[in-house]
Protein backbone atom coordinates (compact mmCIF):
# COMPACT_ATOMS: atom_id res chain seq x y z
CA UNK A 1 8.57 -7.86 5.48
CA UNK A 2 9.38 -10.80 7.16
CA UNK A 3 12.56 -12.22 9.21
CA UNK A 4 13.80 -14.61 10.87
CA UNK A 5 16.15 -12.44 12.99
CA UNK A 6 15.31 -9.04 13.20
CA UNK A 7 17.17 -6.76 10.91
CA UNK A 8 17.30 -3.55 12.97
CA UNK A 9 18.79 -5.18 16.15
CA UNK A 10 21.95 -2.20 17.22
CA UNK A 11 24.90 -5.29 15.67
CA UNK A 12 24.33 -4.08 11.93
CA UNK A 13 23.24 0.04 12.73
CA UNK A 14 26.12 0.39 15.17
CA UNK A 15 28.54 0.06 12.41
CA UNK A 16 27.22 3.25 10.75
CA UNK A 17 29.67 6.25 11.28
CA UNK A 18 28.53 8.34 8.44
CA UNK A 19 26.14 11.17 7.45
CA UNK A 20 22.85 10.01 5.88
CA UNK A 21 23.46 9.95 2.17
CA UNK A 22 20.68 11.68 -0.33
CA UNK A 23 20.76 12.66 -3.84
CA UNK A 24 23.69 11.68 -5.98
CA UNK A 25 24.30 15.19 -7.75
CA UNK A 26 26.53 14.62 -11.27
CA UNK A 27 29.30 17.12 -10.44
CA UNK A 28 29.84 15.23 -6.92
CA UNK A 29 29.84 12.20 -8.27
CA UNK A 30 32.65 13.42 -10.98
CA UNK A 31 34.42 14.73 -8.20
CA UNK A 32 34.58 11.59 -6.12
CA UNK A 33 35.68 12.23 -2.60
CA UNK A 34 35.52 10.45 0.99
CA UNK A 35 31.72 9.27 0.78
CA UNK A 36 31.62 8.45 -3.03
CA UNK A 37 29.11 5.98 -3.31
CA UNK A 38 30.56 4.95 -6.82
CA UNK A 39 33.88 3.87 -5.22
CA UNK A 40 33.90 0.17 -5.32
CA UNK A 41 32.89 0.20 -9.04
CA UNK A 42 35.56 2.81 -9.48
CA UNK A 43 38.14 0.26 -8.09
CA UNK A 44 36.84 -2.38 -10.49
CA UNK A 45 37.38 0.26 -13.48
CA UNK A 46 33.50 0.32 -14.49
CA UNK A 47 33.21 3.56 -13.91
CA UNK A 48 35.92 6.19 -15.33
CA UNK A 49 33.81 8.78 -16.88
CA UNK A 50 30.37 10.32 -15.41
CA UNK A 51 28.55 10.78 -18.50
CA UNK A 52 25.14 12.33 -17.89
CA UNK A 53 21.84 11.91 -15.38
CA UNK A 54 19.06 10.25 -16.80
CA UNK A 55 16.76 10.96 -13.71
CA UNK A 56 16.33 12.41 -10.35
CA UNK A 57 13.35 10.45 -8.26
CA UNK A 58 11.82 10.67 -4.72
CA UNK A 59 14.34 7.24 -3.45
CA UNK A 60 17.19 7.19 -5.94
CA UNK A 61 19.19 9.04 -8.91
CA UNK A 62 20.05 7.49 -12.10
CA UNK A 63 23.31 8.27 -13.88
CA UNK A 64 25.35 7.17 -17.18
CA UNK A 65 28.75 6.24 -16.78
CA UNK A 66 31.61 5.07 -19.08
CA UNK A 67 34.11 2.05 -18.02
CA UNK A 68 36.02 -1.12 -18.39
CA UNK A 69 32.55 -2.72 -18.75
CA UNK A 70 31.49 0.00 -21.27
CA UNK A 71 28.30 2.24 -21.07
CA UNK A 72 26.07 1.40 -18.11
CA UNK A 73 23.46 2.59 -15.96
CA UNK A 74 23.76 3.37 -12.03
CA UNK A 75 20.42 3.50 -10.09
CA UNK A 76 22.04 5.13 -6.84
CA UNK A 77 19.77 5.07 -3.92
CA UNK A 78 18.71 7.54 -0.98
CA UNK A 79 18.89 6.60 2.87
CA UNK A 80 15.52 6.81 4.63
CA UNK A 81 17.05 9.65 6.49
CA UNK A 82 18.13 12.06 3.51
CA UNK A 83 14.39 11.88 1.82
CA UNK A 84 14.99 8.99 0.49
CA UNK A 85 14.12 4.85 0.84
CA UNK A 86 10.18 4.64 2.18
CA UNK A 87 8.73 1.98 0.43
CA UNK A 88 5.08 1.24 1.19
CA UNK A 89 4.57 -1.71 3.73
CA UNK A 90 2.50 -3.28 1.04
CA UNK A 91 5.34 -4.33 -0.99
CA UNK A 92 7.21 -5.53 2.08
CA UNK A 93 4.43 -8.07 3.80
CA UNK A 94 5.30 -11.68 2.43
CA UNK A 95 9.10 -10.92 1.93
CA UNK A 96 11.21 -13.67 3.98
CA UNK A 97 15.21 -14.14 3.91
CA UNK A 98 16.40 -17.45 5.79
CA UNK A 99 17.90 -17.30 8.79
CA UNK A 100 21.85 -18.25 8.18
CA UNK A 101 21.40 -16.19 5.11
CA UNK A 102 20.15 -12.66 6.41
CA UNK A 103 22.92 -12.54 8.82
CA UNK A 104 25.35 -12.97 6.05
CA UNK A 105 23.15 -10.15 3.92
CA UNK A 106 23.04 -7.60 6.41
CA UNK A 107 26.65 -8.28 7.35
CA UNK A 108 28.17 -7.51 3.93
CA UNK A 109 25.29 -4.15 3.58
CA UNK A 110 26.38 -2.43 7.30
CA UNK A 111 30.19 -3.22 5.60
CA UNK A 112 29.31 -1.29 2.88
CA UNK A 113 27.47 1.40 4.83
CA UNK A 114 24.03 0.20 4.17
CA UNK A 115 21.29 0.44 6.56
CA UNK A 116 19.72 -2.72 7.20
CA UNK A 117 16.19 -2.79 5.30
CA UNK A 118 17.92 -0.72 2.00
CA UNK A 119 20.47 -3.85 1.65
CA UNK A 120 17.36 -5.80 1.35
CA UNK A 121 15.44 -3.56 -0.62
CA UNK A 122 18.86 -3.11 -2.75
CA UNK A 123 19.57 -6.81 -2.81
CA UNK A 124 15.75 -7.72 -3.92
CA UNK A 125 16.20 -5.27 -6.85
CA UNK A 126 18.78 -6.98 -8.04
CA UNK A 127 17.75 -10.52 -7.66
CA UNK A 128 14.25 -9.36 -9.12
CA UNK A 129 16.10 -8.63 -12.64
CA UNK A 130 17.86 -11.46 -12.50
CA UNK A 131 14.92 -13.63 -12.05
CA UNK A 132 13.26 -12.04 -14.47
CA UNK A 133 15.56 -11.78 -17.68
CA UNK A 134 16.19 -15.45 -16.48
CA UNK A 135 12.76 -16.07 -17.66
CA UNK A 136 12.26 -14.57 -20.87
CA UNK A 137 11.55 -10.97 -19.83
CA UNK A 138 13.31 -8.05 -21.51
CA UNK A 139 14.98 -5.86 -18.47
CA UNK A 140 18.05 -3.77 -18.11
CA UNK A 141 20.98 -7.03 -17.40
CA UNK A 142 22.19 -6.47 -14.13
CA UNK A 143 26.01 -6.51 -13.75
CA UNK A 144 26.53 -7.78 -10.71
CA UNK A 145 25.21 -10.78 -8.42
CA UNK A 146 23.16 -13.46 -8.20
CA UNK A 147 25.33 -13.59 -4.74
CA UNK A 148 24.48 -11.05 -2.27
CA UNK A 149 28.52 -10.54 -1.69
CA UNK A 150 28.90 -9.25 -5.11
CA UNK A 151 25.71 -7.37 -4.46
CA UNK A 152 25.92 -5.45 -1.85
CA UNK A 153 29.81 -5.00 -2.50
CA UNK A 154 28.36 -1.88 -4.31
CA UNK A 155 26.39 -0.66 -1.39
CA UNK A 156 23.37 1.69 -2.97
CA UNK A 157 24.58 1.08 -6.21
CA UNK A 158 22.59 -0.61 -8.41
CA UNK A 159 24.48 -1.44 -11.71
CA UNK A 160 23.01 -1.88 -15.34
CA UNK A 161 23.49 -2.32 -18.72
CA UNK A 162 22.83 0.85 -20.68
CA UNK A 163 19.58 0.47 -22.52
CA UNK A 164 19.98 3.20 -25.79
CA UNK A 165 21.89 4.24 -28.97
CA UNK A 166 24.74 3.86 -29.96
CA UNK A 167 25.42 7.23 -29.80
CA UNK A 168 25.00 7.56 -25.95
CA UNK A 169 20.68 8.50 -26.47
CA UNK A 170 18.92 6.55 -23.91
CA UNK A 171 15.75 4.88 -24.76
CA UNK A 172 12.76 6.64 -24.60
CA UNK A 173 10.05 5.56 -21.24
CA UNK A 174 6.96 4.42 -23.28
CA UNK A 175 5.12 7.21 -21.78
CA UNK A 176 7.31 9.90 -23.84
CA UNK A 177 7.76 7.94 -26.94
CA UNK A 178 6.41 8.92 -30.25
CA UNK A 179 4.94 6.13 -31.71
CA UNK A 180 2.69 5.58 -34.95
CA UNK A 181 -0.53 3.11 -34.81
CA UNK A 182 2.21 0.22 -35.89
CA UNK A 183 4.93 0.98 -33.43
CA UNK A 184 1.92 1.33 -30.64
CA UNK A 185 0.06 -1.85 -31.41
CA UNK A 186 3.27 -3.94 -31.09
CA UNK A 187 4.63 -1.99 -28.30
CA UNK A 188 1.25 -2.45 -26.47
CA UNK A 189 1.24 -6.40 -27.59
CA UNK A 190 4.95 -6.51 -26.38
CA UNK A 191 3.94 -5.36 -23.05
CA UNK A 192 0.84 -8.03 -22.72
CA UNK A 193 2.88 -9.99 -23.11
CA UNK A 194 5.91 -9.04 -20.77
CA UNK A 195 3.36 -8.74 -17.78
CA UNK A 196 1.91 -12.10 -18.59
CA UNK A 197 5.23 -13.50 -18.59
CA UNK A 198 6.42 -11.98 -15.24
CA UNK A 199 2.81 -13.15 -13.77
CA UNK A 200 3.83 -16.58 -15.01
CA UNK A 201 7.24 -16.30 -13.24
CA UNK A 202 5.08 -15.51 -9.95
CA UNK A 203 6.32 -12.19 -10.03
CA UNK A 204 3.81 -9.00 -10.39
CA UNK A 205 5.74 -5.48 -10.81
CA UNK A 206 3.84 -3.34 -8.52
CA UNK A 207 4.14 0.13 -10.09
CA UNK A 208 3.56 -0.97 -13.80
CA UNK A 209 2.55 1.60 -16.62
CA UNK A 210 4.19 3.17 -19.57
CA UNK A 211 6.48 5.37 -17.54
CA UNK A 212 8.28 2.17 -16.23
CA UNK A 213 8.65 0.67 -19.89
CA UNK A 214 11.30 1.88 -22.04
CA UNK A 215 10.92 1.50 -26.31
CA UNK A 216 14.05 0.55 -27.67
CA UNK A 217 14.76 -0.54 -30.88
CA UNK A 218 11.34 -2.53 -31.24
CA UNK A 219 10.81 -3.63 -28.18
CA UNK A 220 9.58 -2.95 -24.96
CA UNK A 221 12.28 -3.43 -21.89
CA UNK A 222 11.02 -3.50 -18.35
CA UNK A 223 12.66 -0.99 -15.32
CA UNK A 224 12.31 -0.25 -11.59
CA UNK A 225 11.55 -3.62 -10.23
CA UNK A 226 12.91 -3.08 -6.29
CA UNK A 227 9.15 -3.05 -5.51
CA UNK A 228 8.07 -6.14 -7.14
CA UNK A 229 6.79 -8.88 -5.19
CA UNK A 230 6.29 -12.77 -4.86
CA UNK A 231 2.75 -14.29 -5.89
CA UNK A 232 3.79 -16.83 -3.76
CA UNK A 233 4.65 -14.91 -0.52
CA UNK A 234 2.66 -11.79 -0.48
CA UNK A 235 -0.92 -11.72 0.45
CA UNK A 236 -1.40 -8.23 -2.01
CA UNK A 237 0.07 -9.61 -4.44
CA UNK A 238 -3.34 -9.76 -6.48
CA UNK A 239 -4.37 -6.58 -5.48
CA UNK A 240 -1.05 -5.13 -6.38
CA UNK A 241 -1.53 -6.82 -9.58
CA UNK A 242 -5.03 -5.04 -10.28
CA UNK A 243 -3.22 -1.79 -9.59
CA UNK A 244 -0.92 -2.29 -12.26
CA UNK A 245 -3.38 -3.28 -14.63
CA UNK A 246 -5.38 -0.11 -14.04
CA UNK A 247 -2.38 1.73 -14.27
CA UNK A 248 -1.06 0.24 -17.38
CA UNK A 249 -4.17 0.52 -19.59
CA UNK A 250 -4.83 4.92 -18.15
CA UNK A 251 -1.14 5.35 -19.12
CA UNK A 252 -1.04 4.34 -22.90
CA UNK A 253 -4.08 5.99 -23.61
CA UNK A 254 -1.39 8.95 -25.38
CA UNK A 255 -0.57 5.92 -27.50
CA UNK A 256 -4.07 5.34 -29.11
CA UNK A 257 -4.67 2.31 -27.44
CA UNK A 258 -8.04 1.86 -25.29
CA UNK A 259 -8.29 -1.28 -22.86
CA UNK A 260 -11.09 -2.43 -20.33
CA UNK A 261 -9.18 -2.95 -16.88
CA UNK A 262 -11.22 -5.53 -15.79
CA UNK A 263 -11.12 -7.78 -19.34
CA UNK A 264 -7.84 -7.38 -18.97
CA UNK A 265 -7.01 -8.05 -15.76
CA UNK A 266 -8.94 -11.32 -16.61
CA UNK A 267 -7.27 -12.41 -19.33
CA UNK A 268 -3.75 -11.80 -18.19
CA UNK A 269 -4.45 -13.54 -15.11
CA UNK A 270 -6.08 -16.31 -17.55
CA UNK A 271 -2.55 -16.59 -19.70
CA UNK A 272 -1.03 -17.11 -16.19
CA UNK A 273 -3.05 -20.37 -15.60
CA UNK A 274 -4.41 -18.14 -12.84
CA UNK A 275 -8.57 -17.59 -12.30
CA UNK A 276 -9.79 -14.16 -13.76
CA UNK A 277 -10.75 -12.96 -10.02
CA UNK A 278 -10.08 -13.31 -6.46
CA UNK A 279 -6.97 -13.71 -4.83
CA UNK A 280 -4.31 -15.95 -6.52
CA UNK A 281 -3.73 -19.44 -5.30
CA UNK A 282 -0.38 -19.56 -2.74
């Protein structure tokens, strides 16, 4: 990653009094307390009522809470130091904030207890599914931002709408859905064309496959984006992309469906406007 100022000078990390935090268990986070990382969503009402855990992962927890703002998803993430945030350099080369700006960013993160690279890596999430349902792509809407104040007001909290049923049943990842020759087809056309679309947008996801898809009600909705990168500003970004291609086509073999990587990879990059090989154009 690349600043302008470096994020890790002792003005932001000084202003961290507090143990590292590290997984976001359900019955503390009912509980509240001193070092509730739910609090400032608490204070806005969104979240009254902790309703279950949808997943437990190596850099953050995801919960399902009940509010003012109705049912909605919290992707809570881990400090470096508890286990947590260690995101590979790969996904960090090419990332620039301006100058006046990152000041301002990592201001508002140490305020909220934030060390400085997970208020960027938190901040980038967010702005990453912004620019994306912006442009066509089906992702869980996130509920706060585009500012970085309203942000990082929510320190490791990443808030979502709640992708599911009515009845409180999240959707089903694409990798555990049960899915007839129909359903798969479509599911599999749905998701051509979602990663052609982000590709379009200059964005590639970076860990793509059916366990980062969810199937809800007929279509296919995109997660985990914190890792996504610019086709504009990182020089893997075309590598990254062949990754996910590779990955995409092992991981819906369950579903029936059997793709060439490398046709693929060619004719995605070819919906793109992009050539079928090589590194893309910057």
């Amino acid at each position: 990653m690349e600043y302008d100022d470096d994020p890790t000078d002792g003005r932001f990390r000084a202003r961290q009094r507090r143990r590292p935090r590290g997984r976001a268990r359900v019955d503390d986070l009912r509980d509240g307390g001193d070092d509730d990382p739910l609090a400032p969503l608490r204070r806005r009402g969104w979240v009254e009522e902790i309703v279950a855990e949808l997943k437990s992962g190596k850099e953050a927890d995801v919960v399902v809470a009940d509010g003012s703002a109705g049912r909605i998803v919290l992707k809570i993430h881990r400090d470096a130091a508890a286990g947590g945030f260690r995101p590979d350099p790969v996904y960090l080369d090419g990332r620039r904030v301006p100058r006046g700006r990152l000041r301002k960013v990592l201001d508002r993160g140490a305020r909220s207890g934030l060390e400085p690279e997970l208020a960027l890596w938190v901040l980038h999430e967010t702005l990453m599914l912004h620019t994306l349902a912006g442009g066509g792509v089906a992702v869980p809407e996130p509920l706060l931002g585009p500012g970085a104040h309203e942000i990082l007001e929510a320190g490791r909290v990443v808030p979502m709408r709640f992708v599911g049923e009515e009845d409180g049943t999240p959707a089903p990842r694409l990798s555990d859905a049960a899915l007839g020759p129909g359903d798969a087809a479509d599911a599999w056309r749905q998701t051509l064309d979602a990663t052609a679309k982000m590709l379009r947008l200059g964005v590639v996801h970076g860990d793509l496959s059916a366990w980062n898809l969810l199937w809800h009600e007929g279509r296919i909705v995109v997660i985990d984006v914190p890792q996504a990168v610019e086709v504009s500003a990182s020089p893997h970004a075309a590598l990254l992309f062949s990754r996910d291609v590779r990955s995409l086509a092992g991981s819906v073999r369950h579903l029936g469906i059997k793709a060439d990587p490398e046709q693929l990879e060619a004719e995605l990059r070819g919906r793109a406007g992009l050539p079928p090989h090589g590194p893309f154009p910057r």
